[in-house]
Protein backbone atom coordinates (compact mmCIF):
# COMPACT_ATOMS: atom_id res chain seq x y z
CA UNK A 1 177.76 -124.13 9.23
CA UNK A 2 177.22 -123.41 5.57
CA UNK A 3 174.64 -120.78 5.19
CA UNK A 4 170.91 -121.02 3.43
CA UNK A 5 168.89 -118.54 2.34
CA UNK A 6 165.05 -118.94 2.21
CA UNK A 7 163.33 -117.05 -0.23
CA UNK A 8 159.39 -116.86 -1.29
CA UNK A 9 159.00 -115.66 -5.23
CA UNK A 10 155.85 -114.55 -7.24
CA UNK A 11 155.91 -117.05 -10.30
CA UNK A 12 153.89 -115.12 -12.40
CA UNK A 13 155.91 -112.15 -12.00
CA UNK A 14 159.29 -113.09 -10.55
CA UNK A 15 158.78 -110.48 -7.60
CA UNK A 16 160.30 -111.33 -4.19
CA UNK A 17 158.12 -111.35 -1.53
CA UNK A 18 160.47 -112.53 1.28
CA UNK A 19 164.38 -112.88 1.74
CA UNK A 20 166.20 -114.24 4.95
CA UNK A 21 168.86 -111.96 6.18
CA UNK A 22 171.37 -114.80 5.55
CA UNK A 23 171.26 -113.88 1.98
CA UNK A 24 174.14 -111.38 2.53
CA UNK A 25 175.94 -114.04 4.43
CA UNK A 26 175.96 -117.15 1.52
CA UNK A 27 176.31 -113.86 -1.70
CA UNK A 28 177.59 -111.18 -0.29
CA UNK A 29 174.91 -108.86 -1.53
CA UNK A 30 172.22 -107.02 0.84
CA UNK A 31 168.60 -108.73 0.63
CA UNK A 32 167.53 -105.37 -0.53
CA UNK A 33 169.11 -106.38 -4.17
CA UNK A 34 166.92 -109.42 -4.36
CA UNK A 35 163.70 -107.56 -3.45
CA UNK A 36 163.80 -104.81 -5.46
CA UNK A 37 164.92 -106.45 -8.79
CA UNK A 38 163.13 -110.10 -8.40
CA UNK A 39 164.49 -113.55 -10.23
CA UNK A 40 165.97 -111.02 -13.21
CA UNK A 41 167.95 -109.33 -10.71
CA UNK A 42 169.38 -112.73 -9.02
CA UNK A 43 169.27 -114.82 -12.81
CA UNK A 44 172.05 -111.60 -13.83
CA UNK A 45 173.95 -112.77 -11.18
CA UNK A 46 174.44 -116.05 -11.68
CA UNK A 47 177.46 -116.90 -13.63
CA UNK A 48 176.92 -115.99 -17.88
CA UNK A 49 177.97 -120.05 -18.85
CA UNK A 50 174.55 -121.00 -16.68
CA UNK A 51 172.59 -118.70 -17.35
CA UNK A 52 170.83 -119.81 -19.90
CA UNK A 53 170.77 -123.35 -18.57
CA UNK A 54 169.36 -121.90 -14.95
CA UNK A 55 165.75 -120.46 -16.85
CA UNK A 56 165.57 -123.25 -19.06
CA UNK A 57 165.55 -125.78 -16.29
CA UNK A 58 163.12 -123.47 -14.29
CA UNK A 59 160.90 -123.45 -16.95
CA UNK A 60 161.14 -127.24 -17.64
CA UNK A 61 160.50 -127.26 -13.53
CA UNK A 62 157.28 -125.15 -14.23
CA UNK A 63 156.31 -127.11 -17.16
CA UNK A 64 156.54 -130.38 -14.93
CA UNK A 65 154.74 -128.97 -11.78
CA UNK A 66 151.55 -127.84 -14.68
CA UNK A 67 151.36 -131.26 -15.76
CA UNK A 68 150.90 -132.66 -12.53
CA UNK A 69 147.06 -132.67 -11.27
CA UNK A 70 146.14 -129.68 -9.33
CA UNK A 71 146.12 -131.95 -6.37
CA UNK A 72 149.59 -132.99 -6.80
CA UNK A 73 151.45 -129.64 -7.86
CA UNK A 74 151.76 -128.15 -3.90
CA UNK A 75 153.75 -131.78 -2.76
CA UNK A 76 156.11 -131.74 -5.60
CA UNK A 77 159.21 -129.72 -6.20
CA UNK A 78 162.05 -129.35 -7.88
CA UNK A 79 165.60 -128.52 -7.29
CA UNK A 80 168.87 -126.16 -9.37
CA UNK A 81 171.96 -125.64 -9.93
CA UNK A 82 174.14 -122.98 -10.88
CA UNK A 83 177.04 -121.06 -10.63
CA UNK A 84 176.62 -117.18 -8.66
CA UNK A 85 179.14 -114.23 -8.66
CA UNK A 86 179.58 -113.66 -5.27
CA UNK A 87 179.69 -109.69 -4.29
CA UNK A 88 183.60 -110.44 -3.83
CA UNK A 89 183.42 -111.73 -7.47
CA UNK A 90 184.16 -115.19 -6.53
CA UNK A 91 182.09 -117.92 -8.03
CA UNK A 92 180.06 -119.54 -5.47
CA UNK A 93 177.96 -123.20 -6.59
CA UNK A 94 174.32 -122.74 -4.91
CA UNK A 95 171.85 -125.04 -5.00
CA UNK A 96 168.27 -124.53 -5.09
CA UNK A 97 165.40 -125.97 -3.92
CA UNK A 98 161.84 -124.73 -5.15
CA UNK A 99 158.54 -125.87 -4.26
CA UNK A 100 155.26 -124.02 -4.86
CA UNK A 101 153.17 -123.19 -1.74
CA UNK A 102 150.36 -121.76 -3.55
CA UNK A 103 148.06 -121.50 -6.30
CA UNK A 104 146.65 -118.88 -8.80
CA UNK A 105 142.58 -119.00 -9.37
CA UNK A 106 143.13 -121.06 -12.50
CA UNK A 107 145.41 -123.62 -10.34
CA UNK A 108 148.95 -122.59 -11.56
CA UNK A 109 151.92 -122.25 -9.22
CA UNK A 110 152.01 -118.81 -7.59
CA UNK A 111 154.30 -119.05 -4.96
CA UNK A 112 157.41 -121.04 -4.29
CA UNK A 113 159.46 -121.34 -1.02
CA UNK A 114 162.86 -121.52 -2.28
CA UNK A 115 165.53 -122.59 -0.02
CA UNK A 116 169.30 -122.13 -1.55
CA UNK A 117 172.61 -122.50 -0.29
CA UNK A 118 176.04 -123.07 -1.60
């Protein structure tokens, strides 16, 4: 079996609150990586040709799950993908699920369960 990670990240600050132990498994790295440097540590990891393309779709997934009414925004996700340099150096495609779980006061996203695998 392929291995998935699950993941649960802060959107307003890009923080990782959770990481399955797989994520050494599927990246090679230790889930320690991931915690203590957020979506800027894993978004330098991902291969420099998709970088860029990897935050602007996020954002454009953001963007989307705003417009949507507040009622709508915690049934809707949206889903990556991108190139990652595996600890090895090898280039690994992951794909990435992401859907919000909950809101902020003012009704934004503010947590996404993120399920990723290669």
């Amino acid at each position: 079996l392929v291995p998935f990670v699950v993941t649960i990240t802060n959107f307003t600050d890009g923080s990782c609150e959770y990481v399955s132990p797989t994520f050494k498994n599927l990246t090679g790295y230790n889930s320690e990586n991931f915690y203590s440097g957020g979506l800027n540590w894993f978004s330098n990891h991902i291969h420099v040709e998709d970088r860029i393309q990897f935050k602007i779709n996020f954002s454009e997934g953001f963007l989307f799950l705003l417009s949507l009414n507040q009622d709508q925004r915690l049934s809707c996700s949206f889903n990556l993908t991108s190139r990652f340099i595996h600890l090895n150096g090898n280039i690994i495609w992951l794909y990435h699920q992401c859907r919000p779980i909950a809101l902020d006061g003012n009704g934004k996203p503010q947590y996404s369960l993120n399920i990723i695998t290669d």
